[in-house]
N, C-alpha and C. Protein backbone atom coordinates (compact mmCIF):
# COMPACT_ATOMS: atom_id res chain seq x y z
N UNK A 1 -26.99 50.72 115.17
CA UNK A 1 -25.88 51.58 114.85
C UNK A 1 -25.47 51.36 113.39
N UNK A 2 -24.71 52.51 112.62
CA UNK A 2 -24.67 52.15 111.37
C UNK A 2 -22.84 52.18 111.72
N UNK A 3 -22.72 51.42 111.24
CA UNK A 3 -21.36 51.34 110.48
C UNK A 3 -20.35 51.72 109.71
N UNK A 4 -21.21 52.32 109.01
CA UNK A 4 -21.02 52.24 107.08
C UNK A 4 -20.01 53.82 107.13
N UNK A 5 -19.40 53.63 106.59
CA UNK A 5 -18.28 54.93 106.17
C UNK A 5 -19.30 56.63 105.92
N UNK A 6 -18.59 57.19 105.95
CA UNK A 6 -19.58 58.33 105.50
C UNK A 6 -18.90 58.66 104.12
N UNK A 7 -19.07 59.69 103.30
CA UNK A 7 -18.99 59.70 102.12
C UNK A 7 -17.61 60.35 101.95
N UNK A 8 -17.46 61.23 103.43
CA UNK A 8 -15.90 61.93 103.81
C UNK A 8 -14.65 60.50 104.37
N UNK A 9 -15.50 60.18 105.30
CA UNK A 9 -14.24 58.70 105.50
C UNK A 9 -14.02 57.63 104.30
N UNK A 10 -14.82 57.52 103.16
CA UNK A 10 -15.04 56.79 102.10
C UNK A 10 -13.56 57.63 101.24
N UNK A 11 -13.85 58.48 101.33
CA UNK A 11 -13.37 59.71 100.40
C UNK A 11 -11.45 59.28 101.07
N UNK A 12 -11.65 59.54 102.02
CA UNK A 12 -10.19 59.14 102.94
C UNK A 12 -9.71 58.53 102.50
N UNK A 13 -10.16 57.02 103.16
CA UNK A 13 -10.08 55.58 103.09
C UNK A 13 -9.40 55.45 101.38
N UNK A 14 -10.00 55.65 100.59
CA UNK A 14 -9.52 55.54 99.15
C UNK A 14 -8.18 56.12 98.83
N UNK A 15 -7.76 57.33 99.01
CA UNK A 15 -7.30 58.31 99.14
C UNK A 15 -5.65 57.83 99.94
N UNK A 16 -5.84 57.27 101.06
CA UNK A 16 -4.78 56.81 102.23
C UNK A 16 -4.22 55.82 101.19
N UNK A 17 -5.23 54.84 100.83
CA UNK A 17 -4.68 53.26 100.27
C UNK A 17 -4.48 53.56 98.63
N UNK A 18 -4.41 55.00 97.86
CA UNK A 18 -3.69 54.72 96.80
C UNK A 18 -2.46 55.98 97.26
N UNK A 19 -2.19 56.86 98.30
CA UNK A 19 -0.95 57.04 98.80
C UNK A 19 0.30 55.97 99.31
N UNK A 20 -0.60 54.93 100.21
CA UNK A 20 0.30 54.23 100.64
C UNK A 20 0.41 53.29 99.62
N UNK A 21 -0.23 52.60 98.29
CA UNK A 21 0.65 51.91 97.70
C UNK A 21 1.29 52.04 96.56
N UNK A 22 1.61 53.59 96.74
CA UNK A 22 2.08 54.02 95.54
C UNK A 22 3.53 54.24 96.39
N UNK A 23 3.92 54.61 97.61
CA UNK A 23 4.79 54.93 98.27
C UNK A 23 5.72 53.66 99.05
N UNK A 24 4.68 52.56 99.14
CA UNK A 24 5.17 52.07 100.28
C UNK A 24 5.23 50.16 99.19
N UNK A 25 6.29 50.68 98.39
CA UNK A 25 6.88 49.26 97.72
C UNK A 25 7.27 47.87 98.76
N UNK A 26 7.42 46.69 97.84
CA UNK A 26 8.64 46.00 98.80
C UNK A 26 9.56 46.38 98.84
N UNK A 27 10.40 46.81 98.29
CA UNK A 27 11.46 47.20 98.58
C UNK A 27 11.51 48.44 99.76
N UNK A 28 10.95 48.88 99.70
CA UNK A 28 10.60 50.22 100.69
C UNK A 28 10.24 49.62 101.92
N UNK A 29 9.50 48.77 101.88
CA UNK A 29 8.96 48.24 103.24
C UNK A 29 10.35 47.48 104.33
N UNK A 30 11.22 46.60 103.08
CA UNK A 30 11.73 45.97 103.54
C UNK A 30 12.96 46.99 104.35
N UNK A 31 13.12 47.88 103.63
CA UNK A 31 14.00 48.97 104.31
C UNK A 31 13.95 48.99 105.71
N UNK A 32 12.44 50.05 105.61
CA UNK A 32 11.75 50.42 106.88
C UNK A 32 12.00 49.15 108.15
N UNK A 33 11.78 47.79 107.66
CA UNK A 33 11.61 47.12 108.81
C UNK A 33 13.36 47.04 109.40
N UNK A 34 14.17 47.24 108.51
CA UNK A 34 15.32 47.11 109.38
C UNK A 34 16.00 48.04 109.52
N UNK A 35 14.80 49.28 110.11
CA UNK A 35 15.49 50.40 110.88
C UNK A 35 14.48 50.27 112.37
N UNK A 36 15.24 51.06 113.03
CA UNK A 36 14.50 50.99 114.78
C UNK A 36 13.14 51.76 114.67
N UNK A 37 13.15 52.68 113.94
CA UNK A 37 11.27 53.13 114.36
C UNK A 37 10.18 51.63 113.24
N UNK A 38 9.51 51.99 113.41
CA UNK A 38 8.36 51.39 113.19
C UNK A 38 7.62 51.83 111.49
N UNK A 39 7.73 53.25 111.51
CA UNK A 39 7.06 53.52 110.56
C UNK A 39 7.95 54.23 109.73
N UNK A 40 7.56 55.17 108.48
CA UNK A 40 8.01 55.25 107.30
C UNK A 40 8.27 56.91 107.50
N UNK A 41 9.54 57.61 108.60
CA UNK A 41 9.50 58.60 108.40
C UNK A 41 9.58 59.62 107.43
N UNK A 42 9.92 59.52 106.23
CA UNK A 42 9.73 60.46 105.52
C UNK A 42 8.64 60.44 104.97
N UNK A 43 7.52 59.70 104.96
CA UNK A 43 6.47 59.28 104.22
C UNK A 43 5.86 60.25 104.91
N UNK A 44 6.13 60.14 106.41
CA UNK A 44 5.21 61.04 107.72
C UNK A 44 5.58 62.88 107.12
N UNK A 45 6.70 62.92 106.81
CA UNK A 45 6.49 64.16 106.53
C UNK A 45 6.51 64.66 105.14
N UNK A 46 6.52 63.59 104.41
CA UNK A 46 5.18 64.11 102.93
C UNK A 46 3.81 64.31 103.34
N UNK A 47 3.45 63.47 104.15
CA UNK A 47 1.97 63.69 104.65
C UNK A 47 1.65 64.83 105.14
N UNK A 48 2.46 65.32 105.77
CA UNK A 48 1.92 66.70 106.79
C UNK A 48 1.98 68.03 105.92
């Protein structure tokens, strides 16, 4: 079995991780954790 990313999930993968660390500071994080959801709702609906 291969493993290996395809050139579209490669393409993603890159893509996700300079969104999220352009968005998702310490300070931002630390927010997020001391509210009741889990994740970064407005982030969710920049994404969409």
């Amino acid at each position: 079995m291969d493993f290996n990313f395809t050139e579209e999930q490669e393409m993603l993968r890159k893509l996700s991780g300079e969104i999220f660390q352009a968005e998702m500071t310490s300070p931002r994080l630390k927010q997020i954790e001391g509210q009741d959801r889990w994740f970064d709702e407005a982030l969710w609906k920049k994404l969409a």
